[in-house]
C-alpha atoms as a PDB file:
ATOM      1  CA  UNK A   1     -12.149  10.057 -20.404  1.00  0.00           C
ATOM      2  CA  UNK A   2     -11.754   6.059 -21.164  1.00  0.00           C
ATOM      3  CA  UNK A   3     -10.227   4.992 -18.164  1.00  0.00           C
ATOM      4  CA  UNK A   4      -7.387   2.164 -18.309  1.00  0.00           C
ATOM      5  CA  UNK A   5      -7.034  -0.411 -15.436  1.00  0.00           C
ATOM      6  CA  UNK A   6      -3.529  -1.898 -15.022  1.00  0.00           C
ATOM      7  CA  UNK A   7      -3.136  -5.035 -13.370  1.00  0.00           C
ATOM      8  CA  UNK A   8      -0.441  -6.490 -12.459  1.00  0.00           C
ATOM      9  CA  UNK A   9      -0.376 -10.463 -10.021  1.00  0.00           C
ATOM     10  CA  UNK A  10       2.116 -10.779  -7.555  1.00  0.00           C
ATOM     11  CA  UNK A  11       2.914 -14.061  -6.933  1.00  0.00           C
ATOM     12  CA  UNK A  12       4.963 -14.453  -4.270  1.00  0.00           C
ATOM     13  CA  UNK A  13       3.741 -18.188  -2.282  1.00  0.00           C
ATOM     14  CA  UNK A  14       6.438 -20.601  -1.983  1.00  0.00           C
ATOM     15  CA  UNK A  15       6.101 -23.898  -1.092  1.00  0.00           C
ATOM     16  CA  UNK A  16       4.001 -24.897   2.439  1.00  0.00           C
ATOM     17  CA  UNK A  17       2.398 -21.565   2.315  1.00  0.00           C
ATOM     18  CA  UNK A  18       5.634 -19.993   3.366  1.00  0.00           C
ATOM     19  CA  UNK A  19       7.989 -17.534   1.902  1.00  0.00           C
ATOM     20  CA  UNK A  20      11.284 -16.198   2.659  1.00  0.00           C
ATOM     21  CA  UNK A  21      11.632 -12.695   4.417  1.00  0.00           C
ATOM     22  CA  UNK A  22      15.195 -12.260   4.034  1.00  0.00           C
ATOM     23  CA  UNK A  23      18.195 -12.323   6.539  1.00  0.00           C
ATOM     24  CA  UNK A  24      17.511 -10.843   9.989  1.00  0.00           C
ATOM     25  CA  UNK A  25      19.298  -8.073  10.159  1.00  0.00           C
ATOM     26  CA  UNK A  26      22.216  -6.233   8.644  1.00  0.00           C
ATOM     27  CA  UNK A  27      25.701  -7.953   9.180  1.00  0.00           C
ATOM     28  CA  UNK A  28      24.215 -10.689  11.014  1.00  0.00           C
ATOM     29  CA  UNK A  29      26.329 -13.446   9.771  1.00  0.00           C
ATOM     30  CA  UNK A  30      24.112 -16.141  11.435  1.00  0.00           C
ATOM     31  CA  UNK A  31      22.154 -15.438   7.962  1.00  0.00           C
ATOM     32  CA  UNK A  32      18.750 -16.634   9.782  1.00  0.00           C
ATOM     33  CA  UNK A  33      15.798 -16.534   7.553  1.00  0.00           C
ATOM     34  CA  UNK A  34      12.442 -15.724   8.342  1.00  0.00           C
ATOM     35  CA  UNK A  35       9.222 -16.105   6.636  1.00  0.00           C
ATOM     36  CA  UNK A  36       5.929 -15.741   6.042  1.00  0.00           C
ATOM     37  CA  UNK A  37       2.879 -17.974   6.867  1.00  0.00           C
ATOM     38  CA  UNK A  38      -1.049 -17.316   7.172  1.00  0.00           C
ATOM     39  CA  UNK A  39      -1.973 -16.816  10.464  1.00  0.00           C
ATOM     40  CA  UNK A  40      -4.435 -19.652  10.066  1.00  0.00           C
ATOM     41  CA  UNK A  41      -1.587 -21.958   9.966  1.00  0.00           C
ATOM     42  CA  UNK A  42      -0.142 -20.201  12.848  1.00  0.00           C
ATOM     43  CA  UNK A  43      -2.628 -18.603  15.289  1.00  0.00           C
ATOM     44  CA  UNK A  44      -0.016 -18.448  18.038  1.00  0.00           C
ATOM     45  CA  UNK A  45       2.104 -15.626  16.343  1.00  0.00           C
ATOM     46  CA  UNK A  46      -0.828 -13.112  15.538  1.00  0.00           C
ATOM     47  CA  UNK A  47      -1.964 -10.190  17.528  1.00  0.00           C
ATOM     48  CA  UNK A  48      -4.744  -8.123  16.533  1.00  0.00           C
ATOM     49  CA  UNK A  49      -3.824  -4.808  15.726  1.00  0.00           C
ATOM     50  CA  UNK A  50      -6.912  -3.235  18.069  1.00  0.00           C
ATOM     51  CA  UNK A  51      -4.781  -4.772  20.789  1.00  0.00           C
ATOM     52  CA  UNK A  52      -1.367  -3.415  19.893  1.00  0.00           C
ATOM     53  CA  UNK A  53      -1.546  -0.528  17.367  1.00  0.00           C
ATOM     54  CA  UNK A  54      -2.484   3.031  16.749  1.00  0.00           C
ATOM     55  CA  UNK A  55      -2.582   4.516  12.896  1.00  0.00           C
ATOM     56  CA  UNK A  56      -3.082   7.965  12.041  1.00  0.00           C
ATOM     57  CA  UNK A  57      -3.519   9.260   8.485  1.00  0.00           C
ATOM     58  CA  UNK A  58      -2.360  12.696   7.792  1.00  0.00           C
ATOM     59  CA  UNK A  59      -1.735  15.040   4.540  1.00  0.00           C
ATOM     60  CA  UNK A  60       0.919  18.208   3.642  1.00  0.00           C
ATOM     61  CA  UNK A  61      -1.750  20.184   2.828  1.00  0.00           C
ATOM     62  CA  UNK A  62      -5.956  20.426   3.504  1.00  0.00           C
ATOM     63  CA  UNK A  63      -6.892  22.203   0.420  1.00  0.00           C
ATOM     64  CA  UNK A  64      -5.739  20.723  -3.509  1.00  0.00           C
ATOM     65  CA  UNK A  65      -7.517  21.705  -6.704  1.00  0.00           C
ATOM     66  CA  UNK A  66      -8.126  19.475  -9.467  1.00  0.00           C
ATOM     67  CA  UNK A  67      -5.200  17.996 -11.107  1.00  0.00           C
ATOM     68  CA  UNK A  68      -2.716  18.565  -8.146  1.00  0.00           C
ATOM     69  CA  UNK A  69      -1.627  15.280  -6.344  1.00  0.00           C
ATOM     70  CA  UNK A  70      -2.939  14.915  -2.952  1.00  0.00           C
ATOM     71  CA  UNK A  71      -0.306  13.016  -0.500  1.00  0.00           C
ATOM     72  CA  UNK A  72      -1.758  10.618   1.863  1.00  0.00           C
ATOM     73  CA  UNK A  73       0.831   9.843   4.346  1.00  0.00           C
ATOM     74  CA  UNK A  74      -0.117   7.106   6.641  1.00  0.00           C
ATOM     75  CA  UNK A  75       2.074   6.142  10.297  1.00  0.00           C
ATOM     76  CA  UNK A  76       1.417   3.185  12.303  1.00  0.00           C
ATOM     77  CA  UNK A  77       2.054   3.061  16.267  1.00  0.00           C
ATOM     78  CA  UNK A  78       3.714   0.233  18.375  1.00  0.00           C
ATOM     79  CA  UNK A  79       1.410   1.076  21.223  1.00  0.00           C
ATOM     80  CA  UNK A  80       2.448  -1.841  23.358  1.00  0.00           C
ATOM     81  CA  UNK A  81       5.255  -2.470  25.735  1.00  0.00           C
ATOM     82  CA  UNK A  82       6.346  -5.472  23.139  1.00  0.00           C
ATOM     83  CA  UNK A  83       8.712  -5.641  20.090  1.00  0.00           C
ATOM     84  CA  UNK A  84       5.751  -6.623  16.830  1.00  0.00           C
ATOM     85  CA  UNK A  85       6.583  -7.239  13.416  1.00  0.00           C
ATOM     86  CA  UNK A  86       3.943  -5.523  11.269  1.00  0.00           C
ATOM     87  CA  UNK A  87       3.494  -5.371   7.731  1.00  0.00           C
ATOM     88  CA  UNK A  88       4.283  -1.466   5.988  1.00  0.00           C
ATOM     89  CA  UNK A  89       1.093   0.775   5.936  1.00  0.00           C
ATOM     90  CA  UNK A  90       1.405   0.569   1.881  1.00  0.00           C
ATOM     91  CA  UNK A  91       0.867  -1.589  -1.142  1.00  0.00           C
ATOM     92  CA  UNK A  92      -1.262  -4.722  -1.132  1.00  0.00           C
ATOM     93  CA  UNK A  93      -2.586  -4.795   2.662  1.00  0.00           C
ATOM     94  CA  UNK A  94      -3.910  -0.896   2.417  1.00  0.00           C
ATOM     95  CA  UNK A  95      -6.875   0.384   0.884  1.00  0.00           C
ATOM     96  CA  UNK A  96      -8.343   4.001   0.894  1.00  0.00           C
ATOM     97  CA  UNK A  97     -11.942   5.378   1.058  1.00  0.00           C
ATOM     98  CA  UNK A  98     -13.397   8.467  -0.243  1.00  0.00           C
ATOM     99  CA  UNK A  99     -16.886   9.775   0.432  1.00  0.00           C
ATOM    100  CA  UNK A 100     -18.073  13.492  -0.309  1.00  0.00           C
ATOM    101  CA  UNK A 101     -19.612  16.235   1.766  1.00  0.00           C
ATOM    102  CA  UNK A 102     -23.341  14.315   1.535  1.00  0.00           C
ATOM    103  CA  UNK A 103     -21.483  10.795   2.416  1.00  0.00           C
ATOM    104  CA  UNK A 104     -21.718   9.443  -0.972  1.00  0.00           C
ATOM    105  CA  UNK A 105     -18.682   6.904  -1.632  1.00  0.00           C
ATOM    106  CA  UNK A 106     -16.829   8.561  -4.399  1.00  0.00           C
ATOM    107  CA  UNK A 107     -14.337   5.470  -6.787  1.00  0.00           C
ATOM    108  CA  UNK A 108     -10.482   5.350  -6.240  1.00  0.00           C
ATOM    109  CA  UNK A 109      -9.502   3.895  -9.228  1.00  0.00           C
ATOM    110  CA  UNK A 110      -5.785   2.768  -8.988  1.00  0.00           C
ATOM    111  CA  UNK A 111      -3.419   2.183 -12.043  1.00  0.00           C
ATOM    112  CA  UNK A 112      -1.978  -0.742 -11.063  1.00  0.00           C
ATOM    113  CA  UNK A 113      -3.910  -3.247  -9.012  1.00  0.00           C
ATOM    114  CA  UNK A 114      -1.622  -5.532  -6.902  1.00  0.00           C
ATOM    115  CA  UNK A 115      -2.945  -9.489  -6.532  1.00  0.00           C
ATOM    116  CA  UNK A 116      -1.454 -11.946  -4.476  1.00  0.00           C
ATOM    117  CA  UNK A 117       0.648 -11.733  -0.769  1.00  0.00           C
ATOM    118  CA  UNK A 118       2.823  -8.632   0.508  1.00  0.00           C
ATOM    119  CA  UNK A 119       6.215  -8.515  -0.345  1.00  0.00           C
ATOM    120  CA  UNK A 120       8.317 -10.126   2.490  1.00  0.00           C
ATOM    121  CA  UNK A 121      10.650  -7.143   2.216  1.00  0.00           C
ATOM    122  CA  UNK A 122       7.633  -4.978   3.898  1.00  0.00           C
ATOM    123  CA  UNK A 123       7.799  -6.368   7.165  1.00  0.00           C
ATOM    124  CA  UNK A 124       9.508  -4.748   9.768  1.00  0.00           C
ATOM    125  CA  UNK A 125      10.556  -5.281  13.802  1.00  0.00           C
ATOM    126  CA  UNK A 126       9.322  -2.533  15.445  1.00  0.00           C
ATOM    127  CA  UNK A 127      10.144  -1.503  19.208  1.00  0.00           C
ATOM    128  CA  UNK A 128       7.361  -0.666  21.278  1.00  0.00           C
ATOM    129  CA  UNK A 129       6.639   3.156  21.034  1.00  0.00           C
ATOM    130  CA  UNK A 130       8.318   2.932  16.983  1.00  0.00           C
ATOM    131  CA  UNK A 131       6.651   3.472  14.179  1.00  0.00           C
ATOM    132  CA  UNK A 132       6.316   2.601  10.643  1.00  0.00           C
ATOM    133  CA  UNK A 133       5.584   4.982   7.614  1.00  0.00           C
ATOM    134  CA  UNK A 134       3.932   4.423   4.339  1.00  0.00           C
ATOM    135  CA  UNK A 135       2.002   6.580   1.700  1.00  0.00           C
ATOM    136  CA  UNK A 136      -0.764   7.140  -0.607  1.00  0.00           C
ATOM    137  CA  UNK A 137      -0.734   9.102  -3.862  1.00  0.00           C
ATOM    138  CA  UNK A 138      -4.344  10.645  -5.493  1.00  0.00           C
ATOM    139  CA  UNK A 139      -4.511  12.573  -8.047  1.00  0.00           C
ATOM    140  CA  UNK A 140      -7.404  14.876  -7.672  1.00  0.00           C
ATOM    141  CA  UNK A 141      -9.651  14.053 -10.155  1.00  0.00           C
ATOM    142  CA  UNK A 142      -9.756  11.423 -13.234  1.00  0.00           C
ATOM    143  CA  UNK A 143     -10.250  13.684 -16.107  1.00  0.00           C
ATOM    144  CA  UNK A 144      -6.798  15.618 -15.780  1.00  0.00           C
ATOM    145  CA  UNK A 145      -4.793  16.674 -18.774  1.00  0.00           C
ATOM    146  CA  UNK A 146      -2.557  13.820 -19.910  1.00  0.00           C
ATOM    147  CA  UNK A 147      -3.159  10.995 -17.255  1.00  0.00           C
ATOM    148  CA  UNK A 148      -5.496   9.374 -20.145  1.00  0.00           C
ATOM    149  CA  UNK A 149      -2.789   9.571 -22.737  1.00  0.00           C
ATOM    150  CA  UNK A 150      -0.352   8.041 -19.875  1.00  0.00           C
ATOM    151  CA  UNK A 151      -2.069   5.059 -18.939  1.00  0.00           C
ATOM    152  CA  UNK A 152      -2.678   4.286 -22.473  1.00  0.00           C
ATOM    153  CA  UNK A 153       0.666   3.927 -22.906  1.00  0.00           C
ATOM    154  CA  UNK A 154       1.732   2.164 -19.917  1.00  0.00           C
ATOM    155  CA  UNK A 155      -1.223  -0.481 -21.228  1.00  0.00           C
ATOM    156  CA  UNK A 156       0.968  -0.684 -24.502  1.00  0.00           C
ATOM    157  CA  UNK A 157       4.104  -1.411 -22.218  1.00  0.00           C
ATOM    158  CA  UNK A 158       2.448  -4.011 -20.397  1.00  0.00           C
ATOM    159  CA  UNK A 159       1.012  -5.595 -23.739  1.00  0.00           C
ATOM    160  CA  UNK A 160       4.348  -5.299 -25.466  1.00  0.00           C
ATOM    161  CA  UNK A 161       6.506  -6.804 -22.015  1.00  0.00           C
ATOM    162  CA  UNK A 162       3.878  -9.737 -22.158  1.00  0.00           C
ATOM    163  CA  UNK A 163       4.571 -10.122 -25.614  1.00  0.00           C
ATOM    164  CA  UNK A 164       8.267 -10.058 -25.535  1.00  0.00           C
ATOM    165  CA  UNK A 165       9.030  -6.951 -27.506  1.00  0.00           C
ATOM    166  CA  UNK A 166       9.748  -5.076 -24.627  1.00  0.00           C
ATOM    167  CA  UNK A 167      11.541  -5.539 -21.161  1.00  0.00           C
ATOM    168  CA  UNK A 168       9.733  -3.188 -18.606  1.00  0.00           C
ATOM    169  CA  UNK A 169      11.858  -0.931 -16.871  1.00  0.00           C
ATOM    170  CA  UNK A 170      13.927   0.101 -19.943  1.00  0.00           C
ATOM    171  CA  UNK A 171      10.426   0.529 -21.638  1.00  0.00           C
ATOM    172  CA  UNK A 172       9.599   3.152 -18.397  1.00  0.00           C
ATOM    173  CA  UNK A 173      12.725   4.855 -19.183  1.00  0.00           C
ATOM    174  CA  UNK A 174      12.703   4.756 -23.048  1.00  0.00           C
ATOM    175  CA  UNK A 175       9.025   5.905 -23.359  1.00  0.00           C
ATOM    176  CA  UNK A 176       8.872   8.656 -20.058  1.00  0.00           C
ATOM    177  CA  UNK A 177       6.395   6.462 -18.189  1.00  0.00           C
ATOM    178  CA  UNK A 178       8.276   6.885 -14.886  1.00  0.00           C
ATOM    179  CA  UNK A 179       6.433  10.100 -14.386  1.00  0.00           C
ATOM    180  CA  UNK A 180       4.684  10.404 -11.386  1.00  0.00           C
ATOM    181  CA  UNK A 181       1.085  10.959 -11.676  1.00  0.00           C
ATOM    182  CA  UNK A 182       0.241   9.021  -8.020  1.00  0.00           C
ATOM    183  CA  UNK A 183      -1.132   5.681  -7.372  1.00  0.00           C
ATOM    184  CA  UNK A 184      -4.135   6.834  -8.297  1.00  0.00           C
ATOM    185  CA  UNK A 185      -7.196   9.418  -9.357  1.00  0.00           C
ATOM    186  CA  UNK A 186      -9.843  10.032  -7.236  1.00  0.00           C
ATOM    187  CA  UNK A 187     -13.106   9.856 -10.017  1.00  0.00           C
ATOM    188  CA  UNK A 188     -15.007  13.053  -9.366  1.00  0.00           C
ATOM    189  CA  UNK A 189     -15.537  16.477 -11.661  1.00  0.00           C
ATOM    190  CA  UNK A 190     -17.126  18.262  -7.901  1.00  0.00           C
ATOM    191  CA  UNK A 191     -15.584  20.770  -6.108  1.00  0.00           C
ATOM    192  CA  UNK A 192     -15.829  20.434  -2.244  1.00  0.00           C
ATOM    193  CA  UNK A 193     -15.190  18.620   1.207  1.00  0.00           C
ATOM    194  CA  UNK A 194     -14.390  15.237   1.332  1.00  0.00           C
ATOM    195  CA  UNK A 195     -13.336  12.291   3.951  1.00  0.00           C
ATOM    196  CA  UNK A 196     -10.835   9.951   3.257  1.00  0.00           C
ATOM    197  CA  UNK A 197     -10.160   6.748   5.574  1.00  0.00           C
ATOM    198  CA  UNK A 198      -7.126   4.070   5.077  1.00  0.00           C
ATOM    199  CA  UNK A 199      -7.666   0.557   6.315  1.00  0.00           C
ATOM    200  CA  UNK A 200      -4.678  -1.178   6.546  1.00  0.00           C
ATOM    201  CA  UNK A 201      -5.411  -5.813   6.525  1.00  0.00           C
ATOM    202  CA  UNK A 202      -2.414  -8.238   7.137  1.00  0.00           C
ATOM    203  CA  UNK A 203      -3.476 -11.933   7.508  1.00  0.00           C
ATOM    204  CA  UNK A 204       0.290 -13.108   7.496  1.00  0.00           C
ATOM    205  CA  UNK A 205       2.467 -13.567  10.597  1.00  0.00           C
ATOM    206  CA  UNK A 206       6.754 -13.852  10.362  1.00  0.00           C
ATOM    207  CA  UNK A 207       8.111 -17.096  11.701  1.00  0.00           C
ATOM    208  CA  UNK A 208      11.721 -16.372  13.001  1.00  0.00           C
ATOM    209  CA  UNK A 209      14.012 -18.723  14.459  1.00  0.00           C
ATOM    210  CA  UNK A 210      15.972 -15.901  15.935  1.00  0.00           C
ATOM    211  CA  UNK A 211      12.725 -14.471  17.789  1.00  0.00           C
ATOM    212  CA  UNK A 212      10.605 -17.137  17.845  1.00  0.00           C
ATOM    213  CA  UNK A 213       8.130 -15.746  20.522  1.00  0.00           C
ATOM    214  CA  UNK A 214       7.646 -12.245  18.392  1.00  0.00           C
ATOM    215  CA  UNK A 215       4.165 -11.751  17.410  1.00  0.00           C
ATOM    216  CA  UNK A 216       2.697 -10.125  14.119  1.00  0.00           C
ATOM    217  CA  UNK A 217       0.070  -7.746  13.808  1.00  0.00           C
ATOM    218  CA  UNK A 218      -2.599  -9.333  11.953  1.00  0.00           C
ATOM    219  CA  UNK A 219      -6.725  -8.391  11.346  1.00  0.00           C
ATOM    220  CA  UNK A 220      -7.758  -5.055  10.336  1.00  0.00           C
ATOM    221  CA  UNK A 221      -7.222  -1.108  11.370  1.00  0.00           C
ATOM    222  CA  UNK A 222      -8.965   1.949   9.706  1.00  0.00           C
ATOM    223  CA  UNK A 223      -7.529   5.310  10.265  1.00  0.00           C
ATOM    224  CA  UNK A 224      -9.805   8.323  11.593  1.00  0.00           C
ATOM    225  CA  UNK A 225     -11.470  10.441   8.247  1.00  0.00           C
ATOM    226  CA  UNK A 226      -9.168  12.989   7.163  1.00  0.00           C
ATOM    227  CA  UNK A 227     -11.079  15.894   5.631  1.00  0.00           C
ATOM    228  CA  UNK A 228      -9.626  17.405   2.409  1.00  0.00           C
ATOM    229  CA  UNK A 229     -10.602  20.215   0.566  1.00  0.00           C
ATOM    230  CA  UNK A 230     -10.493  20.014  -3.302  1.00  0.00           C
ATOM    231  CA  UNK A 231     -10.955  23.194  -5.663  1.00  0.00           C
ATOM    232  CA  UNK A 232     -11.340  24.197  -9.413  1.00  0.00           C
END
């Protein structure tokens, strides 16, 4: 199967290197604004998250066959007696790694690739002990029934939105590409064990006038393997 690659920038920077996070919190009328900088800029505000976090990476079931999507459900741990702001285990700072029963890396290959900075909106405040929840979704295998046919046209979409003969969303709803076939398909035709590891990177830290002490979770975390079983 001709597979399709997707990719779609984010562009997100503001000016200075900074950009906006949104108001603090819900009916605050103060309407403080945070945002984001690179930790570079700001060393003072990052904490590395081997000294503050804990992630564990977990699934509904162990066994899947091919064609079934497997659900990845990552949950990040405020292990320290300090409130963090941490970026959402999901999107642009999380990756995931497959290798099969003889340790042979097997290719993720996701529909959309996301460029650029995370989304302001994914940062959080958590309290120690809280945590934060994100997801993965694979489709087991790359050579499923109709996931060829879907990407094509979601291609087309992108081709005609760029063009201007179509605006995206009412193109997903017009043409039934809102159906969910995961983030993406996990390239293999084998039957068998494999291990799967997240690593979740953040190399931004929140400036907040309101908590101007409050660190960010920045550097890089990688879950334990999760073993998953996939069948014909």
């Amino acid at each position: 199967m001709r597979y399709l690659l997707m990719v779609v920038v984010v562009t997100l920077l503001c000016g200075g290197g900074a950009r906006a996070v949104g108001q603090a919190k819900g009916g605050d009328n103060r309407s403080e604004r945070r945002t984001l900088i690179d930790v570079r800029k700001k060393a003072d505000l990052g904490i590395d998250y081997s000294q503050t976090a804990k992630v564990k990476l977990a699934s509904r079931q162990s066994s899947y066959r091919f064609g079934e999507l497997i659900s990845l459900d990552l949950a990040l741990l405020n292990a320290t007696d300090k409130r963090l702001f941490v970026d959402k285990p999901s999107g642009i700072g999380l990756s995931i790694e497959v290798v099969d029963e003889n340790g042979k890396e097997v290719s993720v290959n996701p529909y959309t690739v996301l460029a650029g900075s995370p989304s302001p909106e994914s940062y959080s405040l958590l309290e120690p002990n809280q945590i934060t929840i994100g997801g993965f979704i694979l489709l087991a295998g790359c050579n499923t029934e109709g996931v060829g046919s879907f990407l094509d046209r979601r291609v087309e979409l992108a081709r005609d939105v760029s063009a201007g003969r179509a605006e995206y969303d009412r193109g997903l709803f017009e043409r039934d590409l809102f159906v969910n076939w995961g983030d993406a398909c996990l390239r293999t035709t084998h039957p068998g064990k494999y291990s799967v590891t997240a690593t979740l990177t953040n190399r931004w830290v929140v400036v907040s006038p309101a908590e101007p002490k409050v660190k960010t979770m920045v550097g890089t975390i990688r879950s334990t393997p999760l073993t998953i079983t996939i069948a014909e």
